[in-house]
Protein backbone atom coordinates (compact mmCIF):
# COMPACT_ATOMS: atom_id res chain seq x y z
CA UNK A 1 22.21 -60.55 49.89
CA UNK A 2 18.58 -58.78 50.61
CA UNK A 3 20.17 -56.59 53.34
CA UNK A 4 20.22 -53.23 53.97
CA UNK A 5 22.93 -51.12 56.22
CA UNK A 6 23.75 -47.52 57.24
CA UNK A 7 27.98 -46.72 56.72
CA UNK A 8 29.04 -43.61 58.59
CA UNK A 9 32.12 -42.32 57.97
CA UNK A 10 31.25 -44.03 54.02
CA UNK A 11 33.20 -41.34 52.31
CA UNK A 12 36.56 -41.96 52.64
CA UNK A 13 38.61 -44.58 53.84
CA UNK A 14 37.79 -47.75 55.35
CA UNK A 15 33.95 -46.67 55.55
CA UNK A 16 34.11 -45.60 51.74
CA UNK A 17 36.01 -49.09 51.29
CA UNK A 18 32.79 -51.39 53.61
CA UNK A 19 30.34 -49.53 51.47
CA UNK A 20 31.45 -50.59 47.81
CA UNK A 21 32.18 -54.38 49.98
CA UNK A 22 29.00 -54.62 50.83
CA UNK A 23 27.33 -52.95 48.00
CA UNK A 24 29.47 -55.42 45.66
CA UNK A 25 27.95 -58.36 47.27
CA UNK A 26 24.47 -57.33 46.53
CA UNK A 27 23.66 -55.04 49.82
CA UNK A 28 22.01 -51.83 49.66
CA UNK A 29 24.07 -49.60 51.87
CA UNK A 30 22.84 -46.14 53.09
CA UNK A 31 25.84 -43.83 53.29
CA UNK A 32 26.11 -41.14 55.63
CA UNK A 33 29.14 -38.57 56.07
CA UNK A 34 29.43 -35.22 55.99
CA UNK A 35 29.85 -34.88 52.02
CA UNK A 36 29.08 -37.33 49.41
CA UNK A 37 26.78 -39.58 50.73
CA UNK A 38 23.10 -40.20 51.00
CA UNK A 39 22.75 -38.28 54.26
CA UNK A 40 24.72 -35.89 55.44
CA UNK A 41 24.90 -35.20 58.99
CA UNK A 42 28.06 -33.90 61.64
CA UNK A 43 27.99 -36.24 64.46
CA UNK A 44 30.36 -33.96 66.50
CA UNK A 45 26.70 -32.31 67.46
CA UNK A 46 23.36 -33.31 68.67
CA UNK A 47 21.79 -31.85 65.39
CA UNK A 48 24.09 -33.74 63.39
CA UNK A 49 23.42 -36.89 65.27
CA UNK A 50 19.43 -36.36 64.73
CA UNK A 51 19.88 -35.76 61.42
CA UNK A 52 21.95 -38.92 60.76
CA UNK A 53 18.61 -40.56 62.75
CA UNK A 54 15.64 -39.17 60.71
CA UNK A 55 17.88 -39.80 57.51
CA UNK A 56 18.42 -43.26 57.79
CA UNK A 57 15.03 -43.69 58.83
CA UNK A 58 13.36 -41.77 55.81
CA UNK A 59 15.60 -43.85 53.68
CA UNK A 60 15.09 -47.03 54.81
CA UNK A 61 11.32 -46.64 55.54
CA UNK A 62 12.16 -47.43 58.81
CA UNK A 63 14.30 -50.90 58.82
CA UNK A 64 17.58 -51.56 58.75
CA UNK A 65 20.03 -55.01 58.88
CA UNK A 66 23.12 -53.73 59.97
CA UNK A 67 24.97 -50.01 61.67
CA UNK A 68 28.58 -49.53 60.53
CA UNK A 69 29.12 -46.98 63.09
CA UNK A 70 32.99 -46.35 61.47
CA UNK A 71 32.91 -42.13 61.63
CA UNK A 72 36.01 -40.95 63.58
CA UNK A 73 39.31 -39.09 63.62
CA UNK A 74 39.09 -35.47 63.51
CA UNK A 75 41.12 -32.83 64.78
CA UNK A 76 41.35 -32.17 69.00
CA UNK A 77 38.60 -29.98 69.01
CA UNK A 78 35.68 -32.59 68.15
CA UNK A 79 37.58 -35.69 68.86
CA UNK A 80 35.25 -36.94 71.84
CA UNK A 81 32.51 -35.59 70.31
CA UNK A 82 32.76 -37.86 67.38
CA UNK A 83 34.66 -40.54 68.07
CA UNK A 84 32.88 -41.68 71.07
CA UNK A 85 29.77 -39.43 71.58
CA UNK A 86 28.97 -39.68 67.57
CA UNK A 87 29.56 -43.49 67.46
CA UNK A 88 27.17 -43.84 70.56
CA UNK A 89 24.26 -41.81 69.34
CA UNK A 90 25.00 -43.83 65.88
CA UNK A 91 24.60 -47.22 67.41
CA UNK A 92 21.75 -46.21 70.18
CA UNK A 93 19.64 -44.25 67.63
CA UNK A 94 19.84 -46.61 64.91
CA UNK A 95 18.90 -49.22 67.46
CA UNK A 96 15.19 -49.33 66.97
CA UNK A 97 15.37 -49.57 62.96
CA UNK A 98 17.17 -53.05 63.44
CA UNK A 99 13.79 -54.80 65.03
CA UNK A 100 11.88 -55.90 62.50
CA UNK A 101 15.10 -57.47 60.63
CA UNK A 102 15.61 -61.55 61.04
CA UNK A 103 19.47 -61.23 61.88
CA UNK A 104 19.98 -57.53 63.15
CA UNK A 105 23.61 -56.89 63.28
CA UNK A 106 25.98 -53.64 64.80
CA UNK A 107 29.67 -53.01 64.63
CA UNK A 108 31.52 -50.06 65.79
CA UNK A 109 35.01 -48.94 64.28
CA UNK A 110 37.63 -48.42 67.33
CA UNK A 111 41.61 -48.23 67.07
CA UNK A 112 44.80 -49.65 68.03
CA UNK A 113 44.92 -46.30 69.44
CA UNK A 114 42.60 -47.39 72.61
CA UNK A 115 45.68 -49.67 74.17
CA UNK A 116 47.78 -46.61 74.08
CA UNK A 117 47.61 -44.46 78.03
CA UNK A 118 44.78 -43.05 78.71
CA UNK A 119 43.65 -40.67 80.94
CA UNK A 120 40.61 -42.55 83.37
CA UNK A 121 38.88 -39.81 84.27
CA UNK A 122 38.33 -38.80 80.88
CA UNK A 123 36.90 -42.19 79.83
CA UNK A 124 34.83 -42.38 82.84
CA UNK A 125 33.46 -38.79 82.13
CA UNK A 126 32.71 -40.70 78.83
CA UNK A 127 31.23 -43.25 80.12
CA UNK A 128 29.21 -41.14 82.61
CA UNK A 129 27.28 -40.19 79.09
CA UNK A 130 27.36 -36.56 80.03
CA UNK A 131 28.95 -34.92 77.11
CA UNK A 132 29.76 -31.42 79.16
CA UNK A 133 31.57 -32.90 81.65
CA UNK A 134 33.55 -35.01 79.25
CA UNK A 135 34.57 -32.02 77.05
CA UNK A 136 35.74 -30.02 79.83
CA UNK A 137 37.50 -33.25 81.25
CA UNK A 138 39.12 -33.61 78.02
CA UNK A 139 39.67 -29.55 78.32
CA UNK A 140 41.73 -29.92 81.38
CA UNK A 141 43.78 -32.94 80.11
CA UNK A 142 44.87 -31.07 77.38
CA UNK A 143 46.08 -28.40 79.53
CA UNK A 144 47.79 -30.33 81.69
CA UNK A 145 50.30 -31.19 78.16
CA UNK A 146 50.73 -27.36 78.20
CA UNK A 147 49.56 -23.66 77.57
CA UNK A 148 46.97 -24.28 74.85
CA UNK A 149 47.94 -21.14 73.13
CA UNK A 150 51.73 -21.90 73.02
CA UNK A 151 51.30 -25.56 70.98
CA UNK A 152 53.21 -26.27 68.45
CA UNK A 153 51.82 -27.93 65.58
CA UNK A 154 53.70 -31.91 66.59
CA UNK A 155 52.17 -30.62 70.30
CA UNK A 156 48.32 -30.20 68.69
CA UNK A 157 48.81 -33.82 66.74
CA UNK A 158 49.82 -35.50 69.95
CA UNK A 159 47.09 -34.08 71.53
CA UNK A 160 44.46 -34.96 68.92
CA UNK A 161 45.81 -38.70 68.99
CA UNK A 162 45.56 -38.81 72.77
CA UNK A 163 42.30 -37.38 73.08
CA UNK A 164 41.26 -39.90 70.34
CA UNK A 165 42.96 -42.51 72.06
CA UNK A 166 40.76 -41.82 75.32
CA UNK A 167 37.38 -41.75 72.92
CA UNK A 168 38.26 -45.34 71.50
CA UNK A 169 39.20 -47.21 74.66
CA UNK A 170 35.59 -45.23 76.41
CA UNK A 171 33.69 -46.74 73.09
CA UNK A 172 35.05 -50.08 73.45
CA UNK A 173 34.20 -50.51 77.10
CA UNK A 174 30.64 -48.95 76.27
CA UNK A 175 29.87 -51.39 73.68
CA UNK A 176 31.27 -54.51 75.94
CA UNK A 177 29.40 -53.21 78.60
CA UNK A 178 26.09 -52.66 76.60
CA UNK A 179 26.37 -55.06 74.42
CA UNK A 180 25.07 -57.85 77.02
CA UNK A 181 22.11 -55.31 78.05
CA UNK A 182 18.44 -56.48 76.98
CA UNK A 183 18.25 -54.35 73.92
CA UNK A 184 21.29 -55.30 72.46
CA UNK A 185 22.05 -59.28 73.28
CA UNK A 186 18.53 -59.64 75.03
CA UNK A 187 17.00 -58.76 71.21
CA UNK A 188 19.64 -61.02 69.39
CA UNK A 189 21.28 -57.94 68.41
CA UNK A 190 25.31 -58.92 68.45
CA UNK A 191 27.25 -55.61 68.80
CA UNK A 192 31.55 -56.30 68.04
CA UNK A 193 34.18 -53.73 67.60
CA UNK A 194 36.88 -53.82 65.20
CA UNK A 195 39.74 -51.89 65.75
CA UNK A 196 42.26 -51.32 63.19
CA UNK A 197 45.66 -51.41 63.13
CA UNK A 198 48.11 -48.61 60.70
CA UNK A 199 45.78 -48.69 57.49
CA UNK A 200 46.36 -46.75 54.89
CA UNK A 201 44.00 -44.54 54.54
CA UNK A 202 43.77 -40.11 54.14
CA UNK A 203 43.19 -39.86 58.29
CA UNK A 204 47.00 -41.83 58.09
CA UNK A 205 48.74 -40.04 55.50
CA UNK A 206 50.60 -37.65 58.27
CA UNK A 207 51.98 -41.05 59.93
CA UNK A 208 52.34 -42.44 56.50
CA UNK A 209 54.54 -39.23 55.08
CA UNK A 210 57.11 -39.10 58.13
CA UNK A 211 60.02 -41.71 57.15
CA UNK A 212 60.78 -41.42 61.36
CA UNK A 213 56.99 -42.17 61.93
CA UNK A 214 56.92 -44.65 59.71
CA UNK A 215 59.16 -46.58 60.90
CA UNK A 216 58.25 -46.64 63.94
CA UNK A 217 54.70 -47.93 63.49
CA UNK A 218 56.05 -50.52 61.28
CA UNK A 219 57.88 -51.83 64.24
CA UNK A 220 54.95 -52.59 65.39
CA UNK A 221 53.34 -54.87 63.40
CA UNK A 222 55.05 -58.40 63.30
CA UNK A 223 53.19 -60.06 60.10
CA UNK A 224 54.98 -59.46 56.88
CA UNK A 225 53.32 -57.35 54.48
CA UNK A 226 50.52 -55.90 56.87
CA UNK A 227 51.75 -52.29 57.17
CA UNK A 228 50.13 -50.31 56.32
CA UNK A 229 47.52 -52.55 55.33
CA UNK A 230 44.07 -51.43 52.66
CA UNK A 231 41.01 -50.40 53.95
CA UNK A 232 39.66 -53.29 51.92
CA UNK A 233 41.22 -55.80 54.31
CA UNK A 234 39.24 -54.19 57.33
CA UNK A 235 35.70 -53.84 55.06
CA UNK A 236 35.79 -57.76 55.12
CA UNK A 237 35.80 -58.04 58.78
CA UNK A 238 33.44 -55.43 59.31
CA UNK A 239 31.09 -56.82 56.57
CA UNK A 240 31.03 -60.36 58.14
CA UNK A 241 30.69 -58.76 61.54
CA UNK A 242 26.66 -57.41 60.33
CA UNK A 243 26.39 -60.55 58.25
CA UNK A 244 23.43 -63.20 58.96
CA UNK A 245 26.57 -65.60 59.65
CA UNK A 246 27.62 -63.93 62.64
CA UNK A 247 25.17 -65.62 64.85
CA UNK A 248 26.72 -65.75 68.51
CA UNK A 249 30.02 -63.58 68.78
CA UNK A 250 29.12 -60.15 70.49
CA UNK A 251 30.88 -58.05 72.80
CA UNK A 252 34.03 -58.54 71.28
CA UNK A 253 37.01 -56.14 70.17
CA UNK A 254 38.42 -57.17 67.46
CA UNK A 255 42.21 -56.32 66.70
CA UNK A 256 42.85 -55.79 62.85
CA UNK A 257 46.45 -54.64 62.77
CA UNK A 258 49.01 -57.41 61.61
CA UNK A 259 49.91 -58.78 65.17
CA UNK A 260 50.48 -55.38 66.86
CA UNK A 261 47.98 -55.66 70.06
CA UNK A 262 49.37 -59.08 70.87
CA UNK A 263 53.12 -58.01 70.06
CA UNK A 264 52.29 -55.15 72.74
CA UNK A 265 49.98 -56.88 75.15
CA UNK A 266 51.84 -60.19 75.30
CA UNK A 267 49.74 -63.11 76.80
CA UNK A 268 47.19 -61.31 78.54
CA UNK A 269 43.73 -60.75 77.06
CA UNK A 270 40.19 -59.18 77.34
């Protein structure tokens, strides 16, 4: 395999778990996180996110195969900021680097967390690209859960998993919408999401810890013996998603999660 990707998020988790995939199968991967990786960058800011750009760049001398964009999570504070603003800048800026490679390839990392309620004028302040207005969108939705200052500690989780929720369904419907533009499609760039189900992973272990929690997300997922499932089981989809095989499918959001987006959604699809 003579290809070469960028992993964000590659420290940890299921990004950690695509780079030693890929890297196992002969790929060189440049990892990028905020610790332990070949560049280290924040992409809750606009320095981070340049940084992430020019390292990538200096690394690869300037071409690229494939963009894991898989960095998310985080706590309320930064959650649009990375999960959505992050991943865009990731896949937009790492764009260009993919042209001179024979069977360019993109993939975001989303969440079973984007079919949860939503707030629409949060993802549409998203959408809208204007990171101000989104923050202070996301601002006002959190105060309308309660006085910031009297949250309790369950009150600031729910809020950082609905304000993550929001950043996942706004970066699917970004990538299905761009992913038909001219410089994705019209280049014979296919761009995909997968979005995990309950995977057991550090970002999970609060879930994962709570028998009640537990429990409850394991109601969840019909297939025997997928909950919570390995990062490795994800890294394979992901890796086949930037492979040269995956010739035509683009646009797509791919559910990883054991049967829990049909179980919820019923017969009705994308």
């Amino acid at each position: 395999m003579d290809r070469t990707y960028a992993v964000t998020g590659a420290a940890s988790g299921i990004g950690a778990a695509t780079t030693r995939y890929l890297r196992e199968r002969g790929g060189r991967v440049i990892s990028c996180d905020l610790h332990d990786a070949d560049v280290i960058a924040n992409l809750t800011t606009r320095e981070g996110r340049a940084e992430l750009i020019d390292g990538v760049t200096r690394l690869s001398g300037g071409k690229i195969d494939g963009i894991v964009a898989n960095a998310g999570g985080g706590p309320a504070e930064t959650s649009l900021q990375l999960n959505f603003f992050g991943a865009v800048a990731t896949l937009d800026g790492l764009r260009p680097l993919l042209a001179s490679s024979p069977a360019p390839r993109a993939v975001a990392v989303s969440s079973i967390a984007s079919f949860s309620p939503v707030d629409s004028r949060l993802v549409e302040a998203c959408l809208g690209m204007d990171e101000s207005a989104a923050i202070a969108a996301g601002w006002e939705f959190a105060k309308r859960n309660g006085p910031l200052d009297k949250m309790t500690a369950a009150d600031a989780t729910k809020l950082a998993l609905d304000l993550y929720a929001n950043a996942k369904l706004a970066l699917n419907r970004w990538c299905r919408r761009v992913a038909v533009k001219a410089d994705w499609a019209g280049a014979g760039i296919p761009l995909n999401v997968v979005a995990p189900g309950f995977i057991n992973t550090p970002a999970a272990a609060y879930i994962l810890s709570d028998p009640k929690s537990s429990d409850a997300m394991r109601q969840m997922v019909p297939m025997r013996g997928a909950y919570p499932a390995r990062p490795e089981e994800v890294a394979a989809i992901l890796a086949w998603c930037v492979s040269a095989e995956n010739s035509l499918m683009t646009g797509q959001i791919l559910f990883v999660d054991g049967g829990a987006e049909p179980l919820l959604r019923g017969e009705s699809s994308w």
